[in-house]
PDB file of N, CA and C in Angstrom:
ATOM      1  N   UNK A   1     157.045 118.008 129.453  1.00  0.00           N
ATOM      2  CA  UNK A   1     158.099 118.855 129.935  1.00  0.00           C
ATOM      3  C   UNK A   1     157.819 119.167 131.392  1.00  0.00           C
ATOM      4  N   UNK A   2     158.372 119.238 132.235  1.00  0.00           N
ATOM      5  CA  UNK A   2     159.010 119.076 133.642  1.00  0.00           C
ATOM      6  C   UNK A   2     159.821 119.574 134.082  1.00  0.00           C
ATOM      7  N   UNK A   3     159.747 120.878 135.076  1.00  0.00           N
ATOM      8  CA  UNK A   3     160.779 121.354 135.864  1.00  0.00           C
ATOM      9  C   UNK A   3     160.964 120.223 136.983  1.00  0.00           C
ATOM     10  N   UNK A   4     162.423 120.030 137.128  1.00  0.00           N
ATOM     11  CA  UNK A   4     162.704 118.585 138.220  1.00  0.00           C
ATOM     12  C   UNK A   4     163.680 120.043 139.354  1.00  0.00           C
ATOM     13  N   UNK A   5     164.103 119.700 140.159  1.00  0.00           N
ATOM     14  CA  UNK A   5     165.087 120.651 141.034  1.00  0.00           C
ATOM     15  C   UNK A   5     166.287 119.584 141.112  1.00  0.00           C
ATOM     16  N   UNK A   6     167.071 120.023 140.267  1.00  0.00           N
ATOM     17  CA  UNK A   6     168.592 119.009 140.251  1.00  0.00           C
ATOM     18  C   UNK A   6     169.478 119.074 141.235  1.00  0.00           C
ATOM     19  N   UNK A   7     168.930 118.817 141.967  1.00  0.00           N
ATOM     20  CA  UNK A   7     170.160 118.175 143.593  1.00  0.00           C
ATOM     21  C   UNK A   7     170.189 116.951 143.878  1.00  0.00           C
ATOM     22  N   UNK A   8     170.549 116.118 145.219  1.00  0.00           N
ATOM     23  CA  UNK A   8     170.783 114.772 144.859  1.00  0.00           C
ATOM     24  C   UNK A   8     169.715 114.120 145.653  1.00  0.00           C
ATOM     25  N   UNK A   9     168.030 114.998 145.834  1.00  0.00           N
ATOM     26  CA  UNK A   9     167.458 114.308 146.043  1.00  0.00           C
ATOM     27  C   UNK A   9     166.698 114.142 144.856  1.00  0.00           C
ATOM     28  N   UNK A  10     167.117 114.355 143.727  1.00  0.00           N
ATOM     29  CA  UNK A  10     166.546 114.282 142.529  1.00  0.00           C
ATOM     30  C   UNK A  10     165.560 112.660 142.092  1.00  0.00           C
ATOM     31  N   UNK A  11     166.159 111.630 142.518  1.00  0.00           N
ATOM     32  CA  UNK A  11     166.346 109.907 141.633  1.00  0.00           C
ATOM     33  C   UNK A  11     165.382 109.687 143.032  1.00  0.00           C
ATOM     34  N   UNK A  12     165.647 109.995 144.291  1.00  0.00           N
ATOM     35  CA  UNK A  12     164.335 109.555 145.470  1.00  0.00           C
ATOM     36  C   UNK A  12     163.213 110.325 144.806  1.00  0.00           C
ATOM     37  N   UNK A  13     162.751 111.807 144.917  1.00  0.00           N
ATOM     38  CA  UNK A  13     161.851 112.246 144.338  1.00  0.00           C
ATOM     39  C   UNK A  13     161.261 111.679 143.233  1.00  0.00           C
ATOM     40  N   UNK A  14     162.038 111.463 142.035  1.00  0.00           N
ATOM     41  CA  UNK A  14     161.396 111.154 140.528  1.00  0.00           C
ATOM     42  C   UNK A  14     160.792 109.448 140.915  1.00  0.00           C
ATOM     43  N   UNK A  15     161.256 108.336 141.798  1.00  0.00           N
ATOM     44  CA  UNK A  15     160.774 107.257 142.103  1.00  0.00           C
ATOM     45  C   UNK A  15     159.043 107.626 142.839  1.00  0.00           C
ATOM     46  N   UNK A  16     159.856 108.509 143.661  1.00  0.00           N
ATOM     47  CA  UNK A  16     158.289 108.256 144.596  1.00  0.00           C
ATOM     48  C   UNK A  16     156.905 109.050 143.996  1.00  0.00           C
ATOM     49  N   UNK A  17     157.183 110.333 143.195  1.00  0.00           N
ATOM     50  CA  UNK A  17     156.151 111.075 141.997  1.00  0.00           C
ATOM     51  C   UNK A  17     155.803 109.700 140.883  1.00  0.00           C
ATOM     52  N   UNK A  18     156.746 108.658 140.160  1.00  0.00           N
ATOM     53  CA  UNK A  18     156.222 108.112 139.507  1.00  0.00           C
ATOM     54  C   UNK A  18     155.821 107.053 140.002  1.00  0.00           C
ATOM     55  N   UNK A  19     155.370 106.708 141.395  1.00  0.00           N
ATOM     56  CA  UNK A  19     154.910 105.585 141.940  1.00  0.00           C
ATOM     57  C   UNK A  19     153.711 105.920 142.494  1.00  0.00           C
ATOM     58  N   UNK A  20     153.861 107.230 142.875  1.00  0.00           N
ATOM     59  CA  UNK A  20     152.773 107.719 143.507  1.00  0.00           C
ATOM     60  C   UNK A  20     151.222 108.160 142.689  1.00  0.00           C
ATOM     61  N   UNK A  21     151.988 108.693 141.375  1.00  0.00           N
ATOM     62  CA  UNK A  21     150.849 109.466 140.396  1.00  0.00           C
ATOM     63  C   UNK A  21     150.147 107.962 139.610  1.00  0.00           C
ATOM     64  N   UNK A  22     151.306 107.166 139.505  1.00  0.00           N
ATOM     65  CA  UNK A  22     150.939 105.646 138.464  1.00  0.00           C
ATOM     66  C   UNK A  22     149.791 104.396 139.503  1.00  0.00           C
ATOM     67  N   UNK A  23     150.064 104.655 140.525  1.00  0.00           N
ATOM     68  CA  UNK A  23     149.278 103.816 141.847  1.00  0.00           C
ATOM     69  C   UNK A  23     148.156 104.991 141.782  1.00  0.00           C
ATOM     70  N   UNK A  24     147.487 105.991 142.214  1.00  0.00           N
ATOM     71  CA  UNK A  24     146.688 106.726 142.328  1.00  0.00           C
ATOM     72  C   UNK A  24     147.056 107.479 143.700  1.00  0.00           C
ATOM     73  N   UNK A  25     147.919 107.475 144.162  1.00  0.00           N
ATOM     74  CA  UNK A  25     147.871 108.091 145.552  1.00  0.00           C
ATOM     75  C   UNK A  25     147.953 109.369 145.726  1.00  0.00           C
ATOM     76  N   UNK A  26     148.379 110.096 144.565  1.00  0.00           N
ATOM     77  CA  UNK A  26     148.485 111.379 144.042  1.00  0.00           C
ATOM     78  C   UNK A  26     147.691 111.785 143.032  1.00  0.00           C
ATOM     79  N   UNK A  27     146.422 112.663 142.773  1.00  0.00           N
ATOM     80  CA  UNK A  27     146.140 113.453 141.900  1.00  0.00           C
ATOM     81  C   UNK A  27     146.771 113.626 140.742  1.00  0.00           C
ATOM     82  N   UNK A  28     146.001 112.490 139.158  1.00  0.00           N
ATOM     83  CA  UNK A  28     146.994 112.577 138.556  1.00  0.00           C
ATOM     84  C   UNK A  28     146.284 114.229 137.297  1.00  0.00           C
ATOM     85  N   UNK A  29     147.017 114.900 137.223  1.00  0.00           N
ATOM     86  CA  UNK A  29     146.017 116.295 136.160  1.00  0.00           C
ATOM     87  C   UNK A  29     146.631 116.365 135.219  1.00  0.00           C
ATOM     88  N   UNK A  30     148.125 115.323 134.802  1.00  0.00           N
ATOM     89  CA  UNK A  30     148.221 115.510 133.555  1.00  0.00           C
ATOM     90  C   UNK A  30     148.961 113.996 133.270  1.00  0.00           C
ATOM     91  N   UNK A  31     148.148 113.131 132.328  1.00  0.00           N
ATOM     92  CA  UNK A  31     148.739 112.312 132.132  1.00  0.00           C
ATOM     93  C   UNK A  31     150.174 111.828 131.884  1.00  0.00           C
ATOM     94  N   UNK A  32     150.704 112.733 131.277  1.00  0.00           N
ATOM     95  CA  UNK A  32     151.839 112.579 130.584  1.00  0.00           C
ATOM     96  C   UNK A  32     152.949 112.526 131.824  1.00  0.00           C
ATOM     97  N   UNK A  33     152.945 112.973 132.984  1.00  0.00           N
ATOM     98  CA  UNK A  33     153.615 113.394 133.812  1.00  0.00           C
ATOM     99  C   UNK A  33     154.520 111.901 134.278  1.00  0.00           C
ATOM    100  N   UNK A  34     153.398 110.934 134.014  1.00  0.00           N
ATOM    101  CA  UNK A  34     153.893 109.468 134.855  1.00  0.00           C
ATOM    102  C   UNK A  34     155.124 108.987 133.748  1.00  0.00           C
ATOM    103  N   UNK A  35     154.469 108.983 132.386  1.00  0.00           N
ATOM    104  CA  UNK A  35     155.440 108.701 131.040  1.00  0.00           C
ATOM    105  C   UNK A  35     157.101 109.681 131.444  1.00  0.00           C
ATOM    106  N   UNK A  36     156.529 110.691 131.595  1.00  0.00           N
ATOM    107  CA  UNK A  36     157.829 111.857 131.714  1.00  0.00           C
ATOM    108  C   UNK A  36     158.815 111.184 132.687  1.00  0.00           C
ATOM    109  N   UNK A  37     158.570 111.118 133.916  1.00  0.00           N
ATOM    110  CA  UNK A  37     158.581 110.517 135.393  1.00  0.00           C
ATOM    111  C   UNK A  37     160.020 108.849 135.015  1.00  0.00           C
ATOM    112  N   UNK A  38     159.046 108.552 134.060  1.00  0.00           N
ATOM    113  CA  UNK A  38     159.621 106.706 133.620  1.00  0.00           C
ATOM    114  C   UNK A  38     161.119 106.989 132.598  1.00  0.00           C
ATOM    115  N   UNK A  39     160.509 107.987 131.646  1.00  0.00           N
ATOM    116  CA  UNK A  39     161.749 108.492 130.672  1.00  0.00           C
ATOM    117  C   UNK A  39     162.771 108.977 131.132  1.00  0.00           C
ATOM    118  N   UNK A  40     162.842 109.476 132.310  1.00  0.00           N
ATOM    119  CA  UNK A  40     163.872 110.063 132.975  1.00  0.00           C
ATOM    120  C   UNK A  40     164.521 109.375 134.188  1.00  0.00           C
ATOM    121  N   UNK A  41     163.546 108.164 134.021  1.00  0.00           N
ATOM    122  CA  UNK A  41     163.842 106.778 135.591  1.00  0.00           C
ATOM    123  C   UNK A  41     164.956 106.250 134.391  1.00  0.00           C
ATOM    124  N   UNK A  42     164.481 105.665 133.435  1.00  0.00           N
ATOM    125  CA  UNK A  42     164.947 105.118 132.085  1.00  0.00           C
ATOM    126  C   UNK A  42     166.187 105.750 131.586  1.00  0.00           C
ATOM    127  N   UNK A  43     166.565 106.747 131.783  1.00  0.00           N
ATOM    128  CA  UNK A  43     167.650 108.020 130.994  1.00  0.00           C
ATOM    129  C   UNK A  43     168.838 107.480 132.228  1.00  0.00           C
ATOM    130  N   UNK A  44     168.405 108.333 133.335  1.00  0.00           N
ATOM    131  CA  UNK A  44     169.647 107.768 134.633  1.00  0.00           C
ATOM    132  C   UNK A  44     170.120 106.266 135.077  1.00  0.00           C
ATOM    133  N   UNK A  45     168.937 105.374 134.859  1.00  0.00           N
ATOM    134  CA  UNK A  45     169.523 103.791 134.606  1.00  0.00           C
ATOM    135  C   UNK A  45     170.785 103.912 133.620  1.00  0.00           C
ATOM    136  N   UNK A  46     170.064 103.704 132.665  1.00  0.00           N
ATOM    137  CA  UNK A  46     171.131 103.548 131.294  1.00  0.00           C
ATOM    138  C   UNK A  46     172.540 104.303 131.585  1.00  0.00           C
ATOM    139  N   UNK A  47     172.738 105.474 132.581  1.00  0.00           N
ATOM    140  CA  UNK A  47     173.708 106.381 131.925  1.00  0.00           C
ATOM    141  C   UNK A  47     174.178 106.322 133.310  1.00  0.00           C
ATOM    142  N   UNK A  48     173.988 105.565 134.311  1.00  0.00           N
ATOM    143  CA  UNK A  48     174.884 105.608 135.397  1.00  0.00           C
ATOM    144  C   UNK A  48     174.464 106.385 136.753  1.00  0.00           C
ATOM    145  N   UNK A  49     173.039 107.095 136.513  1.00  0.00           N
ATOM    146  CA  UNK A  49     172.210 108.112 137.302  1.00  0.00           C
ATOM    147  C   UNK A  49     172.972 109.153 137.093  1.00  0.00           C
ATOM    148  N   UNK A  50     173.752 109.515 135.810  1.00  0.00           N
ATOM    149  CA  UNK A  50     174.019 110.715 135.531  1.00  0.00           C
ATOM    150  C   UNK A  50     173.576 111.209 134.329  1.00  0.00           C
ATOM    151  N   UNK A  51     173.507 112.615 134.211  1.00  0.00           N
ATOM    152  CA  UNK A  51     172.645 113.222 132.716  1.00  0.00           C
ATOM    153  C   UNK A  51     173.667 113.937 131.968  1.00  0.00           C
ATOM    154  N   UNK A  52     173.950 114.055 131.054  1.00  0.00           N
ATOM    155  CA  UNK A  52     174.678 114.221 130.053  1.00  0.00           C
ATOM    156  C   UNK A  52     174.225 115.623 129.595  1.00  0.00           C
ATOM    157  N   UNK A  53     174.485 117.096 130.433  1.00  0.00           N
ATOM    158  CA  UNK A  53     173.531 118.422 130.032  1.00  0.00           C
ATOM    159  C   UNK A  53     173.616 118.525 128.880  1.00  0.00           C
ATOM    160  N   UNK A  54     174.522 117.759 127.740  1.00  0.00           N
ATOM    161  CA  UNK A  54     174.721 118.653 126.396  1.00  0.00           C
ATOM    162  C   UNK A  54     174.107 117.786 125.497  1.00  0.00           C
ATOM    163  N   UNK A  55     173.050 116.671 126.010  1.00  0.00           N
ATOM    164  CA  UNK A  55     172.430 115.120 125.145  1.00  0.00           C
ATOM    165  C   UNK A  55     171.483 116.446 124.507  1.00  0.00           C
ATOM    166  N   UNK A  56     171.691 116.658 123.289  1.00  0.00           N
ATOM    167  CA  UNK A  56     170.538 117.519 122.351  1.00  0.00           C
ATOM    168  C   UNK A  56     169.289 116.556 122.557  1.00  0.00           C
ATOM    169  N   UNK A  57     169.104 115.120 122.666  1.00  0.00           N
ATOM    170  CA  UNK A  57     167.775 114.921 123.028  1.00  0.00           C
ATOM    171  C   UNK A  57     166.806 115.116 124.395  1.00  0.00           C
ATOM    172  N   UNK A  58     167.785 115.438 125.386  1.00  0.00           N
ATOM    173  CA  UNK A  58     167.060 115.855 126.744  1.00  0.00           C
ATOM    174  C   UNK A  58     166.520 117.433 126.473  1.00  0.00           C
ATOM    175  N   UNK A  59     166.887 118.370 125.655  1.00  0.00           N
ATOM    176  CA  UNK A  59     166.469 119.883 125.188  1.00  0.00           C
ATOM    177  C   UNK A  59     166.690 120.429 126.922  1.00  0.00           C
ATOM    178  N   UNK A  60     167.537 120.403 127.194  1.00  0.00           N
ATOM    179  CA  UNK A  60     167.998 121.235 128.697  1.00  0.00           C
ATOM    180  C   UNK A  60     168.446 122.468 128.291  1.00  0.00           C
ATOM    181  N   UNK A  61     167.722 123.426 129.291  1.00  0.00           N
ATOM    182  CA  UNK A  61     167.722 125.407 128.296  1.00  0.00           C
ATOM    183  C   UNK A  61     167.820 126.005 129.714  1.00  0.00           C
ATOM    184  N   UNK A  62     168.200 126.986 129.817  1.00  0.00           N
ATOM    185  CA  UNK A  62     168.567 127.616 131.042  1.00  0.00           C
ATOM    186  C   UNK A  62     166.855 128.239 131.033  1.00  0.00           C
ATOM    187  N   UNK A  63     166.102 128.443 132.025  1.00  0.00           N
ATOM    188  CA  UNK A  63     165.030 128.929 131.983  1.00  0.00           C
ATOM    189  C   UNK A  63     165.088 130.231 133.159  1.00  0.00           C
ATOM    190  N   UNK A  64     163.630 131.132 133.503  1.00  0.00           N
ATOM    191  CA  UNK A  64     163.531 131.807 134.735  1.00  0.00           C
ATOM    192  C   UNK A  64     162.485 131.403 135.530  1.00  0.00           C
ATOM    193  N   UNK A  65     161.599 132.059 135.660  1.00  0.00           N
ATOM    194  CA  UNK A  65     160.554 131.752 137.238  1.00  0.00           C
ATOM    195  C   UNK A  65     159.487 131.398 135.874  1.00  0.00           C
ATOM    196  N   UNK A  66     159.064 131.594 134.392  1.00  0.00           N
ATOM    197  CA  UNK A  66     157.944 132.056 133.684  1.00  0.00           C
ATOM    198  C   UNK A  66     158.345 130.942 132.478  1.00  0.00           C
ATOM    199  N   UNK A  67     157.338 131.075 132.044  1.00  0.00           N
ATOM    200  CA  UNK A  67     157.561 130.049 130.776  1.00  0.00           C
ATOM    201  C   UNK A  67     158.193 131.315 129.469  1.00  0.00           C
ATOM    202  N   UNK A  68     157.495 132.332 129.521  1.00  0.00           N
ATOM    203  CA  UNK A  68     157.626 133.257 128.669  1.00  0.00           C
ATOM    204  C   UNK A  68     159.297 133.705 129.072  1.00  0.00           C
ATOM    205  N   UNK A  69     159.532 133.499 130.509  1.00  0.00           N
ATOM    206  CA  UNK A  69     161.721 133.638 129.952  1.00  0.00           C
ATOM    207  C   UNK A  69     162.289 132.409 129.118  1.00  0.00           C
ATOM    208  N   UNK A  70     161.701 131.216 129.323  1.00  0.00           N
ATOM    209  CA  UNK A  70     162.400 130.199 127.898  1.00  0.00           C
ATOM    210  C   UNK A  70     161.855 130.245 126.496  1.00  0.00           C
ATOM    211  N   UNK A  71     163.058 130.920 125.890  1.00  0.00           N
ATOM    212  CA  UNK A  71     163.644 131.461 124.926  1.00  0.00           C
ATOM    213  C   UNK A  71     163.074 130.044 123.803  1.00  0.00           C
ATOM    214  N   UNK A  72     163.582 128.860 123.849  1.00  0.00           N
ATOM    215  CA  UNK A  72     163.046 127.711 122.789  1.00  0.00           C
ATOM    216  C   UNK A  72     161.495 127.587 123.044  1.00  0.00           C
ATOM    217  N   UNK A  73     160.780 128.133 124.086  1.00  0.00           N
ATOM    218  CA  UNK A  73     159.720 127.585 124.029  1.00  0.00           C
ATOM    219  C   UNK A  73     158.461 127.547 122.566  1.00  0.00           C
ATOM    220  N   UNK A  74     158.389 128.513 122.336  1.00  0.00           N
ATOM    221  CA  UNK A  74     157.578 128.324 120.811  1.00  0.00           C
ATOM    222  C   UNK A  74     158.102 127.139 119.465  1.00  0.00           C
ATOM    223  N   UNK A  75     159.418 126.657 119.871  1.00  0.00           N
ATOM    224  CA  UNK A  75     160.038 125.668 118.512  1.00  0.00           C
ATOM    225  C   UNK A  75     159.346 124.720 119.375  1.00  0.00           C
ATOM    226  N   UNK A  76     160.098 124.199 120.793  1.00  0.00           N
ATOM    227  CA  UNK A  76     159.329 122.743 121.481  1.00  0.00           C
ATOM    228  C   UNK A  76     158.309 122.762 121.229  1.00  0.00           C
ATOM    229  N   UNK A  77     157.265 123.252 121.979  1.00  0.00           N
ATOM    230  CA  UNK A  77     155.950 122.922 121.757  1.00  0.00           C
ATOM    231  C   UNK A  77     155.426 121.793 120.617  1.00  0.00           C
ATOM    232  N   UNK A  78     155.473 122.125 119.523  1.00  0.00           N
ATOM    233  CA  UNK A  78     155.250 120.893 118.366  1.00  0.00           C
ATOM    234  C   UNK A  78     155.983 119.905 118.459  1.00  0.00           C
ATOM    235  N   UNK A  79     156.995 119.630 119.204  1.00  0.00           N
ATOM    236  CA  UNK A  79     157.895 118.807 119.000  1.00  0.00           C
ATOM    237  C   UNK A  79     157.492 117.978 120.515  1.00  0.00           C
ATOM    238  N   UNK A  80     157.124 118.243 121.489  1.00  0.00           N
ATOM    239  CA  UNK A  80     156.753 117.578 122.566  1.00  0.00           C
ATOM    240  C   UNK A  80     155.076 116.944 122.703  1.00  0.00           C
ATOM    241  N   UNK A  81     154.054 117.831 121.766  1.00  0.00           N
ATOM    242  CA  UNK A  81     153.023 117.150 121.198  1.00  0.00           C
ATOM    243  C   UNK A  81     153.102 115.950 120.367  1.00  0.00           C
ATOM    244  N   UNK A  82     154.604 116.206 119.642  1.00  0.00           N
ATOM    245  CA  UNK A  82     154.520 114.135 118.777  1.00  0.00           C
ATOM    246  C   UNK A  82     155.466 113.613 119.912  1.00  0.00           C
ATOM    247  N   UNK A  83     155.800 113.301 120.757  1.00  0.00           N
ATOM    248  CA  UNK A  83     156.682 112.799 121.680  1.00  0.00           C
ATOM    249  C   UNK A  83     155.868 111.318 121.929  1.00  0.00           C
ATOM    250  N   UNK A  84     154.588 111.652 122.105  1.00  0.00           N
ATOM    251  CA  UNK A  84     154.033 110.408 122.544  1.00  0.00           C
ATOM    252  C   UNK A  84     154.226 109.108 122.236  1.00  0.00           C
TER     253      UNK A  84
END
């Protein structure tokens, strides 16, 4: 799980984080980040580089500055540990 900042430098950013963390040029501290990075390179291919806010499989939740303001966070959790 990944806060991205959805503006339209969104698809440059998500290329150059998953090129950067997967090459080594960036500090990688959580593996999963590069997988995340590809799933979401993978999501905007397929769909036109647009996201579909209401795809129940993307789990898009209005959040605040804290993890403790998103409201689903205690159901995800188990559910993003089998993701792998």
């Amino acid at each position: 799980m990944h806060h991205f900042e959805w503006n339209d430098s969104v698809l440059p950013r998500l290329i150059q984080r998953e090129k950067a963390y997967s090459s080594g040029d960036w500090h990688l501290t959580y593996p999963d980040t590069v997988d995340e990075s590809r799933r979401m390179l993978r999501h905007l291919e397929a769909n036109g580089g647009r996201i579909d806010v209401t795809a129940e499989e993307l789990a898009l939740h209005p959040c605040g500055s804290d993890y403790a303001d998103y409201k689903p966070w205690p159901d995800l959790i188990p559910l993003l540990k089998n993701r792998r």
